[in-house]
PDB file of N, CA and C in Angstrom:
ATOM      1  N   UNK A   1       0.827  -1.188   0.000  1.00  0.00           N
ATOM      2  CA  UNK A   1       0.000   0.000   0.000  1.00  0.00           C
ATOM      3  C   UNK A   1       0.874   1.257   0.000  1.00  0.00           C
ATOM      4  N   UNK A   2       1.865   1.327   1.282  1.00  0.00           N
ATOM      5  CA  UNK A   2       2.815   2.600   0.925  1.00  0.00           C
ATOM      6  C   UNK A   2       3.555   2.820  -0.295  1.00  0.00           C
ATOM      7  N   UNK A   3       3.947   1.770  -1.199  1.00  0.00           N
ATOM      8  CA  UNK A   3       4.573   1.727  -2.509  1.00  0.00           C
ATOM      9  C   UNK A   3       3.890   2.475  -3.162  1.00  0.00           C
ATOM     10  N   UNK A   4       2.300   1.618  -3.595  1.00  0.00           N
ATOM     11  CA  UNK A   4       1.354   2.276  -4.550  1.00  0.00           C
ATOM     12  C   UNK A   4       1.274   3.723  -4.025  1.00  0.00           C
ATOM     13  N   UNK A   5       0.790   4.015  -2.693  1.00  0.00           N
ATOM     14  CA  UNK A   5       0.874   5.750  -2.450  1.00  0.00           C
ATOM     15  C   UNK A   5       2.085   6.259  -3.131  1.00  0.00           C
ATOM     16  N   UNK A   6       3.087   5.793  -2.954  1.00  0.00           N
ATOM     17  CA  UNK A   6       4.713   6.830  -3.528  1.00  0.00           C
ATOM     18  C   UNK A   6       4.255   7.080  -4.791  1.00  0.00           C
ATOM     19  N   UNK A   7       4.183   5.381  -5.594  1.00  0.00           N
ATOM     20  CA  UNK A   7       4.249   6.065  -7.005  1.00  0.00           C
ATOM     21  C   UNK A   7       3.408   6.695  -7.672  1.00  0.00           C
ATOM     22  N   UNK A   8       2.335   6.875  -7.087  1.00  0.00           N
ATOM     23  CA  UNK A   8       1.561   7.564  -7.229  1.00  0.00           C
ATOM     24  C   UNK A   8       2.088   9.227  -7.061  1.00  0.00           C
ATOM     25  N   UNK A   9       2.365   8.998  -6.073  1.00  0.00           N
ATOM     26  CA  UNK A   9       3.098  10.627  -5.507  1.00  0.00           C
ATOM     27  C   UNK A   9       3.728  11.014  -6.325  1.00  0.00           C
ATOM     28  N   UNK A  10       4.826  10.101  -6.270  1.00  0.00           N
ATOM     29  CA  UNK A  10       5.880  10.345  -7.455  1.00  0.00           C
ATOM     30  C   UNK A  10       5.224  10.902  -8.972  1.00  0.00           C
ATOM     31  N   UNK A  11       4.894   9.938  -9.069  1.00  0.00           N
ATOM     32  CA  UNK A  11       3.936  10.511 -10.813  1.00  0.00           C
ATOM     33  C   UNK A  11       3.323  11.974 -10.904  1.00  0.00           C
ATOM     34  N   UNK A  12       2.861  12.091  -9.375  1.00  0.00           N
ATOM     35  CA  UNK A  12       1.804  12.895  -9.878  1.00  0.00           C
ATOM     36  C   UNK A  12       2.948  14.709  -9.540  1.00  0.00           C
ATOM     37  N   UNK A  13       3.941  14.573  -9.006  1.00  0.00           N
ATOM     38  CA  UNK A  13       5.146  15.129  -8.700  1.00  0.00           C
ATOM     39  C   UNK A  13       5.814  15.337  -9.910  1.00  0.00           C
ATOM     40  N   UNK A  14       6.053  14.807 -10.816  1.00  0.00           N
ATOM     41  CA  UNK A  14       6.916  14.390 -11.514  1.00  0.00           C
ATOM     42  C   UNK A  14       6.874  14.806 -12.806  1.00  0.00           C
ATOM     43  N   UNK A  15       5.022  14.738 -13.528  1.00  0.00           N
ATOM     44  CA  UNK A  15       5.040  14.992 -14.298  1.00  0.00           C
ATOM     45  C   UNK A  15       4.503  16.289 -14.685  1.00  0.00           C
ATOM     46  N   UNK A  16       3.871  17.518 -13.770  1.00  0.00           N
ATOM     47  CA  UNK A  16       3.900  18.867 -14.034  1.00  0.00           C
ATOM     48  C   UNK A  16       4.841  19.486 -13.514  1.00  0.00           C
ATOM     49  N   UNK A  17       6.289  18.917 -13.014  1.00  0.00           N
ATOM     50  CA  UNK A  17       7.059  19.489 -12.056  1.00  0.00           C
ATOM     51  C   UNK A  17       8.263  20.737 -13.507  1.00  0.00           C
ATOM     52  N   UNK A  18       8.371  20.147 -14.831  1.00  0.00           N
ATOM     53  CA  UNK A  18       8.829  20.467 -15.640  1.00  0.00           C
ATOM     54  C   UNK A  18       8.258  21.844 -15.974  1.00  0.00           C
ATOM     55  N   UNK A  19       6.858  21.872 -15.662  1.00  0.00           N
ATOM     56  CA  UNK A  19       6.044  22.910 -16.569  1.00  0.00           C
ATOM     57  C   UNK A  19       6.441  23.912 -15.100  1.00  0.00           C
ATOM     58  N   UNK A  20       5.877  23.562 -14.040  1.00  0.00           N
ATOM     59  CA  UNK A  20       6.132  24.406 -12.751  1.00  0.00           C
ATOM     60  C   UNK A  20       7.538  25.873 -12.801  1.00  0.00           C
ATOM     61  N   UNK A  21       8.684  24.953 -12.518  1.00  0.00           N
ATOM     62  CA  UNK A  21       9.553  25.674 -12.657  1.00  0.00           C
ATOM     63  C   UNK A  21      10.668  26.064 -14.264  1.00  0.00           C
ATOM     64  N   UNK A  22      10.381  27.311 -14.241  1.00  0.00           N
ATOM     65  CA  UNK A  22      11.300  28.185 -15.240  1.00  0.00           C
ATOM     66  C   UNK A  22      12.428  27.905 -15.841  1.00  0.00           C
ATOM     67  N   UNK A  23      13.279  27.029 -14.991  1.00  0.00           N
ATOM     68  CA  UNK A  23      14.340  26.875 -15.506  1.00  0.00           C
ATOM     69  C   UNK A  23      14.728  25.467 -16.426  1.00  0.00           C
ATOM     70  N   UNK A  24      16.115  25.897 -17.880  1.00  0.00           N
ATOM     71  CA  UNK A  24      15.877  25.101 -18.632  1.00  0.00           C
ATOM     72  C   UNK A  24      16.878  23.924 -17.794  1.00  0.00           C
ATOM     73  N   UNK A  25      16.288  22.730 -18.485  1.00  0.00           N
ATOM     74  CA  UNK A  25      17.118  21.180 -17.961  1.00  0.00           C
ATOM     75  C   UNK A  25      18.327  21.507 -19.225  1.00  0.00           C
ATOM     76  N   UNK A  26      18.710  20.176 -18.860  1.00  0.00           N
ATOM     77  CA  UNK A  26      19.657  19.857 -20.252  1.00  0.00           C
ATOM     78  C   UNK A  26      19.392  18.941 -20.422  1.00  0.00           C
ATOM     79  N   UNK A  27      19.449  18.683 -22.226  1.00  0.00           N
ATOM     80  CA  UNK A  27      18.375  17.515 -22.270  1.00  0.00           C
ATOM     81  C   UNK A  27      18.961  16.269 -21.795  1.00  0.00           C
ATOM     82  N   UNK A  28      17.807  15.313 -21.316  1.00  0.00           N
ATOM     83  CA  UNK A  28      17.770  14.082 -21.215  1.00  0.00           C
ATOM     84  C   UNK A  28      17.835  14.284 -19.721  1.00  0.00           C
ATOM     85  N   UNK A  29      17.188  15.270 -18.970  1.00  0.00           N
ATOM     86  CA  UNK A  29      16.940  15.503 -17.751  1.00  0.00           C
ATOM     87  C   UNK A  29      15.758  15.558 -17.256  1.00  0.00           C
ATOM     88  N   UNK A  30      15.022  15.361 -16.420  1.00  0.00           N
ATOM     89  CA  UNK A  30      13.991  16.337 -15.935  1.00  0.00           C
ATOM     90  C   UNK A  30      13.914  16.253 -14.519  1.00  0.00           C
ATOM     91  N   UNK A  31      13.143  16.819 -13.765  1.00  0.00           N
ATOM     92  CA  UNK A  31      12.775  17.175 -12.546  1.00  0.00           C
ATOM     93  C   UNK A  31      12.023  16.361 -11.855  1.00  0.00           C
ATOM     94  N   UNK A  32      12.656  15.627 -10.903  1.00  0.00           N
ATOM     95  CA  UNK A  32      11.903  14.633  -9.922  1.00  0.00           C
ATOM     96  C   UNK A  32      11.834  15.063  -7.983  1.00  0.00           C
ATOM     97  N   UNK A  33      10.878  14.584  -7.559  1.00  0.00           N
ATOM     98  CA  UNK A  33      11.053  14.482  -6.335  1.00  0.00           C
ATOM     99  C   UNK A  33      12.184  13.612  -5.554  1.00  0.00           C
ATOM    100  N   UNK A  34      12.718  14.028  -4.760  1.00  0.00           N
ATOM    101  CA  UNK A  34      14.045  13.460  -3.472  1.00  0.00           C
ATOM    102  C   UNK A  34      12.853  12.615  -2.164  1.00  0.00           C
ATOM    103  N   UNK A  35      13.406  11.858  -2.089  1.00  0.00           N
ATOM    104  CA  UNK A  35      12.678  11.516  -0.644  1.00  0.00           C
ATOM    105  C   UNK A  35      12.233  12.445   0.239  1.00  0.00           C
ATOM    106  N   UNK A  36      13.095  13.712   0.405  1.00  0.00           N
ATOM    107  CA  UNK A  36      12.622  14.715   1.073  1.00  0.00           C
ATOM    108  C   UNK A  36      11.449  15.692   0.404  1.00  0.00           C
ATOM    109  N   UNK A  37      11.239  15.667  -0.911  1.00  0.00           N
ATOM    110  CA  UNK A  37      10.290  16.129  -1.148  1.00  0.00           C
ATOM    111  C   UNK A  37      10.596  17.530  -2.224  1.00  0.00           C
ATOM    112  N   UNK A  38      12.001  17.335  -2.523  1.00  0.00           N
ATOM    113  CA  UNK A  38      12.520  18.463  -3.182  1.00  0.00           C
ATOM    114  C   UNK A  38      12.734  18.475  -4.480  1.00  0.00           C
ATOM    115  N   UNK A  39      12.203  19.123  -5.350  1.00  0.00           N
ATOM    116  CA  UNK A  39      12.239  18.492  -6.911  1.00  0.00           C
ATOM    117  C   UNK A  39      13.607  18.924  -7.393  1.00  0.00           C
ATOM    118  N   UNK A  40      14.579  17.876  -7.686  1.00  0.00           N
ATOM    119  CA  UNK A  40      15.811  17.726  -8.485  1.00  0.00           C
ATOM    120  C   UNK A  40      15.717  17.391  -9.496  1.00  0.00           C
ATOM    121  N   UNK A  41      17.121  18.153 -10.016  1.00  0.00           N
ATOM    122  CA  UNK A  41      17.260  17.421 -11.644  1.00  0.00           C
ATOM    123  C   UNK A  41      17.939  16.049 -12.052  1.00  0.00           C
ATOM    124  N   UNK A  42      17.253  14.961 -12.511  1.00  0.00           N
ATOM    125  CA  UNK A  42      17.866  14.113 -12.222  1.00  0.00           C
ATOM    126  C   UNK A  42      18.004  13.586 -14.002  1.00  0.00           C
ATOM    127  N   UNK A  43      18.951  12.019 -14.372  1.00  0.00           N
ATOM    128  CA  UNK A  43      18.634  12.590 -15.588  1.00  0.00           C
ATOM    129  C   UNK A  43      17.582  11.287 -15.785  1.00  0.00           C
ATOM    130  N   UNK A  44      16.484  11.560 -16.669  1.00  0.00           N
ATOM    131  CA  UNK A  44      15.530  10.986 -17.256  1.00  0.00           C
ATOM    132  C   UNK A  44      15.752   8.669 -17.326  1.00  0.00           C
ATOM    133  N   UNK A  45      15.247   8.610 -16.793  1.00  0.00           N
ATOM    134  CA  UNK A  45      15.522   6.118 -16.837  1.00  0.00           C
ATOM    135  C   UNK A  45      14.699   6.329 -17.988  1.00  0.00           C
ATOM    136  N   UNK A  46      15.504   5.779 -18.547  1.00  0.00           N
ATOM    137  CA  UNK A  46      15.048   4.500 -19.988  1.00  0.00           C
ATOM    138  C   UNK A  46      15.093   3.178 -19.272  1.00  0.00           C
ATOM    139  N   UNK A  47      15.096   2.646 -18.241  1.00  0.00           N
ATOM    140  CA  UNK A  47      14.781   1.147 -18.447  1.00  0.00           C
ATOM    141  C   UNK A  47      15.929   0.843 -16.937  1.00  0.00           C
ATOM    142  N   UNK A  48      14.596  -0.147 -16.159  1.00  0.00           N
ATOM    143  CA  UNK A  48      15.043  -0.696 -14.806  1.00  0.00           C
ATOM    144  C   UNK A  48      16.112  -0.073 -13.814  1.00  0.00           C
ATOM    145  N   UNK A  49      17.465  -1.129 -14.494  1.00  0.00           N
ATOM    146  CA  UNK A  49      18.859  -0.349 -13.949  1.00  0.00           C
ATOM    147  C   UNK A  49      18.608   1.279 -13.925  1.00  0.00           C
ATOM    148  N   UNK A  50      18.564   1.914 -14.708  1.00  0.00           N
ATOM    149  CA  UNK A  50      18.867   3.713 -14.257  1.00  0.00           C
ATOM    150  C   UNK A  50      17.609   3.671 -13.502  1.00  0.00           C
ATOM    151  N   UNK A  51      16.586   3.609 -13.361  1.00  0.00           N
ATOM    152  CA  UNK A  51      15.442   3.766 -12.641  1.00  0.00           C
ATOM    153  C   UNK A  51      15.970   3.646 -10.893  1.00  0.00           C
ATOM    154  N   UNK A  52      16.441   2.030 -10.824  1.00  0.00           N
ATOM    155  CA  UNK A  52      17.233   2.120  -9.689  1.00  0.00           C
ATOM    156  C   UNK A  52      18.370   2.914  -8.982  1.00  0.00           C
ATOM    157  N   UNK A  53      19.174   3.312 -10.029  1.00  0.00           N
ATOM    158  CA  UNK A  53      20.125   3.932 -10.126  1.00  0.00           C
ATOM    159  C   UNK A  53      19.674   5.263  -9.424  1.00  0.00           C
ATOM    160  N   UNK A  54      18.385   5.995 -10.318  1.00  0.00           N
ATOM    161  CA  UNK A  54      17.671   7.266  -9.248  1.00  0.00           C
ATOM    162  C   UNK A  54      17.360   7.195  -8.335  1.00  0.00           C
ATOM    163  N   UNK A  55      16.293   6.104  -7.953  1.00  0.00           N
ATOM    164  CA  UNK A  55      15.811   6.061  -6.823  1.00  0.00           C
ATOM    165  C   UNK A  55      16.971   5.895  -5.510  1.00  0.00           C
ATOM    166  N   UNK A  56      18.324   5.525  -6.011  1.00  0.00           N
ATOM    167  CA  UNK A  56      18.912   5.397  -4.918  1.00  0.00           C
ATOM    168  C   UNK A  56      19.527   6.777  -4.922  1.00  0.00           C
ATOM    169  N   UNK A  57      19.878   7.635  -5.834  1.00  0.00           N
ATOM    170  CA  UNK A  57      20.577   9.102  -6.080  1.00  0.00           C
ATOM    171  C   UNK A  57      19.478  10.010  -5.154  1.00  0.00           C
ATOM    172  N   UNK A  58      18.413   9.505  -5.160  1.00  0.00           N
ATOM    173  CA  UNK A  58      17.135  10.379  -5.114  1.00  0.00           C
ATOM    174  C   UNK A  58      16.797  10.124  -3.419  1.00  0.00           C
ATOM    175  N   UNK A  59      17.288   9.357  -2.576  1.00  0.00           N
ATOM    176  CA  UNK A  59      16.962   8.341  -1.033  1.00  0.00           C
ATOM    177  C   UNK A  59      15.999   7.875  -0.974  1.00  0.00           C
ATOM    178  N   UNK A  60      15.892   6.779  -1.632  1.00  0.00           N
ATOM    179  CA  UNK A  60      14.383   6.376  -1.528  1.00  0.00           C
ATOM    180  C   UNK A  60      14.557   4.931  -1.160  1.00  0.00           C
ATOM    181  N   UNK A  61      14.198   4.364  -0.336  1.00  0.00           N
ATOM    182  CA  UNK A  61      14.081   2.989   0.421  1.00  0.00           C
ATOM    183  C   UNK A  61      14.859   1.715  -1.079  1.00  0.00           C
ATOM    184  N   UNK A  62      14.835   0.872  -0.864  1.00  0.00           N
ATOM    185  CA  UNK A  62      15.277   0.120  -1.844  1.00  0.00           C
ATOM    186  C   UNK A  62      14.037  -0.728  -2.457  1.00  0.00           C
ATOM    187  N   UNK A  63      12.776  -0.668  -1.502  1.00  0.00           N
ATOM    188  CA  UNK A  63      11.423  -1.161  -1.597  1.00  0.00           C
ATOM    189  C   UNK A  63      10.784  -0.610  -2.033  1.00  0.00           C
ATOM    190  N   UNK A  64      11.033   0.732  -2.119  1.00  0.00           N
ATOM    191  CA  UNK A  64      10.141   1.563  -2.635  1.00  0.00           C
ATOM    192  C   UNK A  64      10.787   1.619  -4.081  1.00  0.00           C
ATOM    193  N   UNK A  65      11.671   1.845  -4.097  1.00  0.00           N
ATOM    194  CA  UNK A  65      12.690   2.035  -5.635  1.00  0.00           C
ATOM    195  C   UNK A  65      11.917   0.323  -6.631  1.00  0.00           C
ATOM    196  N   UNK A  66      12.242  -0.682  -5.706  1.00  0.00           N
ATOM    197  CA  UNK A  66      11.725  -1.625  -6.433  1.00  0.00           C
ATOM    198  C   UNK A  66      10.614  -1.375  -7.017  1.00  0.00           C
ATOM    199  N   UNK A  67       9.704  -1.350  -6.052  1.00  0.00           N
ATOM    200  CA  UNK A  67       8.323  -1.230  -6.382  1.00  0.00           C
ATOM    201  C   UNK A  67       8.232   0.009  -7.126  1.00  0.00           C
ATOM    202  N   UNK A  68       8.409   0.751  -7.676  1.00  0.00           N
ATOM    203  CA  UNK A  68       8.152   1.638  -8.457  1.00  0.00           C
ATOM    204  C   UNK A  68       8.808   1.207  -9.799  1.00  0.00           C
ATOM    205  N   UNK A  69       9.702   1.048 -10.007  1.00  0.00           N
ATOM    206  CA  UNK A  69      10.419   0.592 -10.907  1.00  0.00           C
ATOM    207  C   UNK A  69      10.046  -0.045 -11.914  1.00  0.00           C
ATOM    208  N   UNK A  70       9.446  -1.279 -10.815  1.00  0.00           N
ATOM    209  CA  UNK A  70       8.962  -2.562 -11.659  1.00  0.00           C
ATOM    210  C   UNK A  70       7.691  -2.178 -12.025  1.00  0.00           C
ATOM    211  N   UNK A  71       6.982  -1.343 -11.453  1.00  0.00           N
ATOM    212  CA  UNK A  71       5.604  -0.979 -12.194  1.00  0.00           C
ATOM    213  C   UNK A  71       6.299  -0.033 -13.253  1.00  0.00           C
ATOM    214  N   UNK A  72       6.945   0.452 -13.372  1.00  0.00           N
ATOM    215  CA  UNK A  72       7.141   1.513 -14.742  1.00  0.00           C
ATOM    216  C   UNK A  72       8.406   0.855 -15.944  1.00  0.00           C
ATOM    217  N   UNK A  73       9.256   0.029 -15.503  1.00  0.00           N
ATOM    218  CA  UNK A  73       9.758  -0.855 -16.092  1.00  0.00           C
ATOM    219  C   UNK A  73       9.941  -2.163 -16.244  1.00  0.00           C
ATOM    220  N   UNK A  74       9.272  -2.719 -16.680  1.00  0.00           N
ATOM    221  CA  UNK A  74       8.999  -4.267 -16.377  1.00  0.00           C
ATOM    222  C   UNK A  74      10.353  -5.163 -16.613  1.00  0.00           C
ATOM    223  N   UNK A  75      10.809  -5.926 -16.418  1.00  0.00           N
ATOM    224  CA  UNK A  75      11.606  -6.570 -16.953  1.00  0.00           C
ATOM    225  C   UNK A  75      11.671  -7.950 -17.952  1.00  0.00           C
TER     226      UNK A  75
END
């Protein structure tokens, strides 16, 4: 249940967070939430590994990283 809440969070964080703030990325970046709640630039997962790779750049439990992951990248 706390997973599904994150990624949910996450998503819903995640994907007007670009339009929100002014400033440009460089590409193949965009703007995600930190465990703390702070939208960073992180750069953009194509697939599982980098997904993990953020979620751990980003502090996010290793359960939660899973579980998000695997719903947005299947393996």
């Amino acid at each position: 249940m706390r997973a599904t809440i994150l990624a949910i969070a996450l998503l819903a964080f995640a994907l007007p967070a670009g339009a929100q703030d002014g400033k440009k990325l460089p590409p193949g970046y965009i703007l995600f939430p930190n465990a703390q709640g702070k939208n960073v630039p992180i750069k953009d997962a194509k697939n599982y590994a980098q997904c993990t790779r953020n979620g751990k750049i980003l502090g996010y439990s290793v359960s939660d990283t899973a579980t998000y992951c695997s719903a947005h990248y299947p393996r």
